[in-house]
Protein backbone atom coordinates (compact mmCIF):
# COMPACT_ATOMS: atom_id res chain seq x y z
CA UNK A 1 71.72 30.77 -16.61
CA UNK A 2 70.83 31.26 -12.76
CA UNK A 3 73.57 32.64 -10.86
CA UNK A 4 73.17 32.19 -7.12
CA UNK A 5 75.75 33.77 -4.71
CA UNK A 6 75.74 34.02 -1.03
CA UNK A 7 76.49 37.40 0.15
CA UNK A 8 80.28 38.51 1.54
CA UNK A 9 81.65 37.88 5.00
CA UNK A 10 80.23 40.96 6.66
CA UNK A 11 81.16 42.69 10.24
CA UNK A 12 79.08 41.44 13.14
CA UNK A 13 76.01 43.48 14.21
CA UNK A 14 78.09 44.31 17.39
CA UNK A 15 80.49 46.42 14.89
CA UNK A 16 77.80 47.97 12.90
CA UNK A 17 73.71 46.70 12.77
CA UNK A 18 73.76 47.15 9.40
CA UNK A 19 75.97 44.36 8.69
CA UNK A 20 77.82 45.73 5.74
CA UNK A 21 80.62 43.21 4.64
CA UNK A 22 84.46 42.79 6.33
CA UNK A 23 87.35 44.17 4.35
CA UNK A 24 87.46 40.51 3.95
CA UNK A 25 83.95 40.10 2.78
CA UNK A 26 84.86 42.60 -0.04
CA UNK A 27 87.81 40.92 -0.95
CA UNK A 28 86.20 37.76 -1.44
CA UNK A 29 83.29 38.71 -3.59
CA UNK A 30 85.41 40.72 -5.61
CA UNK A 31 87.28 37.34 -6.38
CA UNK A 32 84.23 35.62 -6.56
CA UNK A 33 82.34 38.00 -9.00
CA UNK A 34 85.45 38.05 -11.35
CA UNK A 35 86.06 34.18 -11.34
CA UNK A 36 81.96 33.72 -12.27
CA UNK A 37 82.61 36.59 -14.92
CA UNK A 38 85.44 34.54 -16.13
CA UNK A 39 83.10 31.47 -16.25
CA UNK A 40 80.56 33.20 -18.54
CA UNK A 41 78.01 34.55 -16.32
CA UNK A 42 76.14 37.92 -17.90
CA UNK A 43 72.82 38.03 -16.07
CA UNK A 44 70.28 40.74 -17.82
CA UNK A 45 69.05 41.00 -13.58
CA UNK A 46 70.67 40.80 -10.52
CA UNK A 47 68.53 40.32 -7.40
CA UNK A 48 69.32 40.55 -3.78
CA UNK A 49 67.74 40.58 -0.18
CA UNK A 50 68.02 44.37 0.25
CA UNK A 51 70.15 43.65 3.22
CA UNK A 52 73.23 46.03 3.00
CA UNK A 53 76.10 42.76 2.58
CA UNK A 54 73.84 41.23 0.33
CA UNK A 55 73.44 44.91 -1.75
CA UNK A 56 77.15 44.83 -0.98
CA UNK A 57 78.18 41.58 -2.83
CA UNK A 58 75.16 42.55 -5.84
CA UNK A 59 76.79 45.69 -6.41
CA UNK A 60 80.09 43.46 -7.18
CA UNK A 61 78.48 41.06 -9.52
CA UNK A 62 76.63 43.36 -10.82
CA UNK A 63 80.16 45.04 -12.10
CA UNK A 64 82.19 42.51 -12.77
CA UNK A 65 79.49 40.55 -14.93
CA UNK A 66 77.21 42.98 -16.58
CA UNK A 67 76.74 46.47 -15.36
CA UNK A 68 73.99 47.00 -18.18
CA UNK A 69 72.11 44.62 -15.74
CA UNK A 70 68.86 45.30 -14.06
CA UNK A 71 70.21 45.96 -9.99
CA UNK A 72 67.27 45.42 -7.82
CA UNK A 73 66.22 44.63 -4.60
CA UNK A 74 63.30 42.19 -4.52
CA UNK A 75 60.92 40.11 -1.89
CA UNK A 76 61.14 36.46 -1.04
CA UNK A 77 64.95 36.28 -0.23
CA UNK A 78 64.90 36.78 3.24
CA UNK A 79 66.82 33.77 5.03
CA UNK A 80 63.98 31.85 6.34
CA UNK A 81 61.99 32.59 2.90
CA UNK A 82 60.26 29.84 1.14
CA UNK A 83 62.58 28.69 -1.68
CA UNK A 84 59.22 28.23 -3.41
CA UNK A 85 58.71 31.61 -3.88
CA UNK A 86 61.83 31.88 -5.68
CA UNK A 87 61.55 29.05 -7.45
CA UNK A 88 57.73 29.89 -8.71
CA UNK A 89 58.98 32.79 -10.26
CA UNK A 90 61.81 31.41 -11.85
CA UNK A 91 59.66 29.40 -13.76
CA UNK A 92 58.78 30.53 -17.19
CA UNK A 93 61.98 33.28 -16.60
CA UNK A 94 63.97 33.65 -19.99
CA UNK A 95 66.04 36.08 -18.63
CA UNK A 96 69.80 35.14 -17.13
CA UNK A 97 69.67 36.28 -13.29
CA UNK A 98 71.99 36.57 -10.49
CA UNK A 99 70.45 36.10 -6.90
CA UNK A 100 72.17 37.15 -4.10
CA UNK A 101 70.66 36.20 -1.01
CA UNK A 102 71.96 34.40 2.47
CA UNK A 103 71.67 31.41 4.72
CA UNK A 104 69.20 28.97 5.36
CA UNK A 105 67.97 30.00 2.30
CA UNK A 106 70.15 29.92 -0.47
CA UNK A 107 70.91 25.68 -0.01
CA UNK A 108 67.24 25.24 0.46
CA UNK A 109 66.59 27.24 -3.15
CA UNK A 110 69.62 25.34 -4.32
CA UNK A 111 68.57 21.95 -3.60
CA UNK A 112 64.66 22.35 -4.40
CA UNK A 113 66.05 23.19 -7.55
CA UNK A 114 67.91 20.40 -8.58
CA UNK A 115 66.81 17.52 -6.47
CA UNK A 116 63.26 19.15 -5.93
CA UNK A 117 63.37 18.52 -1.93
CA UNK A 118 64.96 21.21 0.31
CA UNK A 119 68.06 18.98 2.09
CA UNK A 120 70.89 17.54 0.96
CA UNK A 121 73.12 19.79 -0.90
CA UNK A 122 76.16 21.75 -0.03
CA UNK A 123 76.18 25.61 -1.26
CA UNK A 124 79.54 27.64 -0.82
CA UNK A 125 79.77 29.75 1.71
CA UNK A 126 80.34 32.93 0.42
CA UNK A 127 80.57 31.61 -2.84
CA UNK A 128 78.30 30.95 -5.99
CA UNK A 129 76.52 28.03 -8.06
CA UNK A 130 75.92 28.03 -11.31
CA UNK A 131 72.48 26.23 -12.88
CA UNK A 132 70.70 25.94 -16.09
CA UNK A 133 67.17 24.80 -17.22
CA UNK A 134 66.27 22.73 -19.79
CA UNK A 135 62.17 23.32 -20.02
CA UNK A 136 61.67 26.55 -18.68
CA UNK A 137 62.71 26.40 -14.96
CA UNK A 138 60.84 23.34 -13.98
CA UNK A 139 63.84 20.97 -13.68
CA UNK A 140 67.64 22.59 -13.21
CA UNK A 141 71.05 21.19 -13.04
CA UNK A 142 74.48 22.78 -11.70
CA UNK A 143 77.01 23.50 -14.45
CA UNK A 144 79.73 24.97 -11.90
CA UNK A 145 80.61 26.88 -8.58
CA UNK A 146 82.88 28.80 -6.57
CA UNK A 147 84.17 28.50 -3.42
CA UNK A 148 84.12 31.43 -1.36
């Protein structure tokens, strides 16, 4: 399973440059990480930007889903990333992952994923989609989500 979750509502950079997420933005991906919990998620790896909401909102999944997990900060989910890069390394992955990442990126990675162009489908915001794989990452289709 491939987890992917856009990152908490977080405090503009006029409040803090850092960006770390709103007492709301913590709220919500509590709720969020519980509910995919709930829905079966366990990744063995949870990936994120390295940006301190998207750390933020990890660190929550991480917990509420499997804190045996691998927590890591990794390249190529920077919001105006390639989704190919993400999707290249997917590819041949046999481990469950959680990404945690942001906007433009995340509904670009979501929708060269399932419809293999980078338009035309709606991600959460502040919420997660769920997708499986078939043959190995090539194709993938969405099993669930959750609002933010």
């Amino acid at each position: 399973m491939l987890l992917l979750v856009h990152h908490g509502d977080a405090v503009g950079p006029e409040v803090d440059s850092r960006r770390p997420l709103s007492a709301e933005g913590s709220a919500g991906v509590e709720r969020v990480a519980a509910q995919a919990a709930a829905r079966g998620a366990k990744p063995d790896v949870v990936w994120h930007s390295g940006k301190l909401r998207a750390k933020q909102t990890a660190e929550a999944v991480w917990r509420a889903c499997n804190a045996l997990a691998e927590l890591s900060a990794t390249r190529d989910l920077q919001p105006d990333d390639p989704p190919q890069w993400i999707r290249d390394r997917l590819r041949g992955e046999t481990r469950d992952i959680a990404i945690v990442g942001h906007f433009p990126h995340l509904p670009r990675l979501l929708a060269l994923l399932v419809t293999g162009g980078e338009a035309g489908v709606n991600f959460p915001v502040h919420g997660g989609v769920a997708l499986v794989s078939d043959d190995e990452g090539d194709a993938w289709r969405e099993i669930w989500r959750i609002d933010g």
